[in-house]
N, C-alpha and C. Protein backbone atom coordinates (compact mmCIF):
# COMPACT_ATOMS: atom_id res chain seq x y z
N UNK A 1 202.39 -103.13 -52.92
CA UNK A 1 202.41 -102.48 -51.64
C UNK A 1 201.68 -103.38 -50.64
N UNK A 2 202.03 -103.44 -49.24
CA UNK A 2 201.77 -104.30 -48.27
C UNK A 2 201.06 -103.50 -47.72
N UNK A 3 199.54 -103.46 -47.02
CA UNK A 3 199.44 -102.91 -45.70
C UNK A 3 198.86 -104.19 -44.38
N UNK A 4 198.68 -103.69 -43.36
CA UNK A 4 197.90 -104.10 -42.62
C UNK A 4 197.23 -103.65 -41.56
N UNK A 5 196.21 -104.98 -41.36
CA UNK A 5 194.87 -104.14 -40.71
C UNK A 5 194.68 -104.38 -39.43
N UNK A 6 194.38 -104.19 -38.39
CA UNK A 6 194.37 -104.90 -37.03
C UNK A 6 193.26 -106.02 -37.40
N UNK A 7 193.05 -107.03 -36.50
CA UNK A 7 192.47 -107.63 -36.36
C UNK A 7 191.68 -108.33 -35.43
N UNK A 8 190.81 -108.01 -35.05
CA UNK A 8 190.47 -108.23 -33.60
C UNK A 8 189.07 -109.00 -33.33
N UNK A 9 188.71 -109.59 -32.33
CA UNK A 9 187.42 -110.59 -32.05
C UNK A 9 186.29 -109.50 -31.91
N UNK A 10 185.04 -109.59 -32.30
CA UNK A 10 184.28 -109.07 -31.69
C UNK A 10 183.20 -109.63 -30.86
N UNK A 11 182.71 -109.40 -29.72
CA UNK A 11 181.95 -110.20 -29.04
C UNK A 11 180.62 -110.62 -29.59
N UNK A 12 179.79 -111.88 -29.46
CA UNK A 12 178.54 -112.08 -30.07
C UNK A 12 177.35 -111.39 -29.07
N UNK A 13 176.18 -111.01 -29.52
CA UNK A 13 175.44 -110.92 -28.29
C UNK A 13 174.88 -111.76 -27.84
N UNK A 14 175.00 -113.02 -28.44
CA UNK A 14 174.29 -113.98 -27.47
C UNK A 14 174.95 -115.52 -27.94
N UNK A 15 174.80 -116.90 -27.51
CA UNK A 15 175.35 -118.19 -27.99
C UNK A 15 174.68 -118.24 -29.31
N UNK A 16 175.44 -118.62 -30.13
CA UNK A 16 175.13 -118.92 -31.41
C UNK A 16 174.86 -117.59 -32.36
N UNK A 17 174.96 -116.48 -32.28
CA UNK A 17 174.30 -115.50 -32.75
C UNK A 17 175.61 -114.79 -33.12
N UNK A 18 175.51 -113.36 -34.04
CA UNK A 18 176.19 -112.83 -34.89
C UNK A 18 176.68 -111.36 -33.57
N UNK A 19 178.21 -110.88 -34.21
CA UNK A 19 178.17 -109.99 -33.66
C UNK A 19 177.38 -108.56 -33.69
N UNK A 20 177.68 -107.52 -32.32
CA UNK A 20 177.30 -106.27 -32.72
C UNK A 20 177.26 -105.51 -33.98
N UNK A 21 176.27 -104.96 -34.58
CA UNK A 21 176.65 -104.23 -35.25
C UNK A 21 175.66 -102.54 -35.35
N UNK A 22 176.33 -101.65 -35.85
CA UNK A 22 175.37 -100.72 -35.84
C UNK A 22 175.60 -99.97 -37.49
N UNK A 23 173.93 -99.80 -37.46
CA UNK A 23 173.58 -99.21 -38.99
C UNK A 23 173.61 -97.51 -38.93
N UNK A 24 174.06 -97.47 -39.80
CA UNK A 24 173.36 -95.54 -40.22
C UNK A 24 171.99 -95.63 -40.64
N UNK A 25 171.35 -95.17 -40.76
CA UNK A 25 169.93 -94.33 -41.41
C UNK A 25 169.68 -93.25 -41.78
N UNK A 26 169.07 -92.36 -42.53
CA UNK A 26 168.87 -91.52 -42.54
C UNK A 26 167.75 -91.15 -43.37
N UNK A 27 167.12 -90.04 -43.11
CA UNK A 27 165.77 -89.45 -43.84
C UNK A 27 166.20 -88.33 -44.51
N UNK A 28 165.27 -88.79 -46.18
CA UNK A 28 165.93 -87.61 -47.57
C UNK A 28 164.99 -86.83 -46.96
N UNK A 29 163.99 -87.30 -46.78
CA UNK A 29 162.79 -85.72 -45.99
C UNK A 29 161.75 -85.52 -44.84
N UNK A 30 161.84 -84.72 -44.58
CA UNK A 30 161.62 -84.56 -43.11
C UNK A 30 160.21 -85.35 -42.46
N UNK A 31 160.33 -86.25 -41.80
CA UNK A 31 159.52 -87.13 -41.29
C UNK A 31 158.77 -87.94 -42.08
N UNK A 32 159.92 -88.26 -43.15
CA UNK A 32 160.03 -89.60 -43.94
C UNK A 32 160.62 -91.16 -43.33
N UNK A 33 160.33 -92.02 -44.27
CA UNK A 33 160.90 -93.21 -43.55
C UNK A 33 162.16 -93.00 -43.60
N UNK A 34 163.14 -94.03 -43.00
CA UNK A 34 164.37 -94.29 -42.07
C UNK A 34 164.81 -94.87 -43.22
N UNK A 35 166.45 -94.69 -44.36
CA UNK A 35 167.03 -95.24 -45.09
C UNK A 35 168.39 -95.93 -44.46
N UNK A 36 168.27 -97.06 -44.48
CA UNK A 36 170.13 -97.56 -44.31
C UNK A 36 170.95 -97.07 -45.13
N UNK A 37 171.83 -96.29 -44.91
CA UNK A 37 173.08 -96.01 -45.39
C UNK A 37 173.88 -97.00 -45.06
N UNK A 38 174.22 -97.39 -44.13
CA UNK A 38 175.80 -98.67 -44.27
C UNK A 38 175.52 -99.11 -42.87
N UNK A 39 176.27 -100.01 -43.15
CA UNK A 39 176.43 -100.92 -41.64
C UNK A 39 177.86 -101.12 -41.30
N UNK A 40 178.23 -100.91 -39.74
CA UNK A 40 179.44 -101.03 -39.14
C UNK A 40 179.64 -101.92 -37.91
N UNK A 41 180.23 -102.64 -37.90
CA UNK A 41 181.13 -102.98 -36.58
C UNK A 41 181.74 -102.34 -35.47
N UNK A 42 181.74 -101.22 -35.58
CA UNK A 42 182.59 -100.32 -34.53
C UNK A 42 181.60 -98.84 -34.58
N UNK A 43 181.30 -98.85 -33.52
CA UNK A 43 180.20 -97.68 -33.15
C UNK A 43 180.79 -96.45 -33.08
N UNK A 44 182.26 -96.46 -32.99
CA UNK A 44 183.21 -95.04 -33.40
C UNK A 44 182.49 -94.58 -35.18
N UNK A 45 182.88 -96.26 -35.70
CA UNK A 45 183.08 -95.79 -37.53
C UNK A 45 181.32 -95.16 -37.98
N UNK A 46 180.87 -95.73 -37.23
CA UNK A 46 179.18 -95.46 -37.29
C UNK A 46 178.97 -94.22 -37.41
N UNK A 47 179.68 -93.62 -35.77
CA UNK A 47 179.21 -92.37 -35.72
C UNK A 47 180.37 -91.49 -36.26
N UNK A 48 181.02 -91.79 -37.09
CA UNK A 48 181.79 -90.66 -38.10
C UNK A 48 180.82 -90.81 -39.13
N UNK A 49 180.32 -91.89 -39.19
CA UNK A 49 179.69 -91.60 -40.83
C UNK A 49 178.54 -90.74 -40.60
N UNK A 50 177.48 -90.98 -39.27
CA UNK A 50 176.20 -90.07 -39.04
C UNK A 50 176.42 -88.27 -39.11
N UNK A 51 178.07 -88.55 -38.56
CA UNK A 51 178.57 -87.42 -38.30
C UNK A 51 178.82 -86.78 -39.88
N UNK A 52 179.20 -87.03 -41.03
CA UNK A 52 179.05 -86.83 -41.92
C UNK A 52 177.91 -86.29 -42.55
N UNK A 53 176.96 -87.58 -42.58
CA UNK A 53 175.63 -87.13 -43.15
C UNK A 53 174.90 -85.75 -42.91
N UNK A 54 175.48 -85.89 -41.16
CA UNK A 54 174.77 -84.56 -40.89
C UNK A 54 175.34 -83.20 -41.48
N UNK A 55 176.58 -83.17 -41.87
CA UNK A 55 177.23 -81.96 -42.06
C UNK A 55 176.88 -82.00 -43.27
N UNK A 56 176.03 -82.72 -44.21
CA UNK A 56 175.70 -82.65 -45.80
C UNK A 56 174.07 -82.19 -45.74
N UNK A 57 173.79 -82.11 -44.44
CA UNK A 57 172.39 -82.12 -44.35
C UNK A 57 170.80 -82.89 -43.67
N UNK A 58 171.59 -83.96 -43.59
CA UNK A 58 170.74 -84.96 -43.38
C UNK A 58 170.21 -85.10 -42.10
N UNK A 59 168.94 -85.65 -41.75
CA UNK A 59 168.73 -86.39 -40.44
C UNK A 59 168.69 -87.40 -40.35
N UNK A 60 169.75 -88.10 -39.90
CA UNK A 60 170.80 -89.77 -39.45
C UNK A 60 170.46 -90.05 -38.06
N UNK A 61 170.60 -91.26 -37.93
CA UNK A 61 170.89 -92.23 -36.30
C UNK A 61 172.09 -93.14 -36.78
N UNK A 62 172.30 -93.38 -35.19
CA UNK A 62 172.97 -95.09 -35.21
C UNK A 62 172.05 -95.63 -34.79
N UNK A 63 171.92 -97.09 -35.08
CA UNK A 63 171.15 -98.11 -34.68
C UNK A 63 171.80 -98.92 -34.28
N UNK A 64 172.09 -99.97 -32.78
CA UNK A 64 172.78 -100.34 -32.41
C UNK A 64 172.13 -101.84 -32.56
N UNK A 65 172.21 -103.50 -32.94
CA UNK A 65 171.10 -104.50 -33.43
C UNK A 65 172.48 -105.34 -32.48
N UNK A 66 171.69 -106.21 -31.83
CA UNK A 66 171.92 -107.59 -30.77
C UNK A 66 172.07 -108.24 -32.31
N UNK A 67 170.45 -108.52 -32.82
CA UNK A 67 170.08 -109.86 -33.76
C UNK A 67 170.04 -108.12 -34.94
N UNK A 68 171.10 -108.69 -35.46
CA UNK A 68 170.89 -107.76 -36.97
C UNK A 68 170.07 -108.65 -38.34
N UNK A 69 168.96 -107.76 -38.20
CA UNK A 69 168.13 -108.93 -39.42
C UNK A 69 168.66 -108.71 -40.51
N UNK A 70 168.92 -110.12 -41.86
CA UNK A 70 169.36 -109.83 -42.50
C UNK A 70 168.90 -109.18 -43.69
N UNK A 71 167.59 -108.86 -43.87
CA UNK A 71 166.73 -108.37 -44.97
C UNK A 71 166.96 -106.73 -44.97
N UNK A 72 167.68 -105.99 -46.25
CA UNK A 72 167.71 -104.45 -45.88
C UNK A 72 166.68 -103.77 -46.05
């Protein structure tokens, strides 16, 4: 089976540097530290996934990173 995917540029935020990206997070308990759940390219797919977490329970962000460090 064939599919395909769009494919498209994404802008860098700065010369030499990596594109946008934004992380999920979320806390197992309440005014605990901040866990990465996943990282996205598209701040729609981000916030379906926060949007998720929350309907399971959770308290999530997006994090939106210029310079996304690479250490998780």
């Amino acid at each position: 089976m064939n599919s395909t995917q769009a494919c498209y540029s994404v802008a860098v935020s700065g010369p030499g540097s990596i594109a946008r990206q934004y992380r999920v997070q979320y806390q197992s308990v309440k005014d605990g530290d901040w866990t990465m759940f996943a990282t996205f390219r598209s701040r729609d797919l981000a916030e379906d996934c926060q949007s998720q977490l929350a309907k399971r329970g959770y308290e999530s962000r997006v994090v939106a990173y210029a310079i996304c460090p690479t250490a998780v």
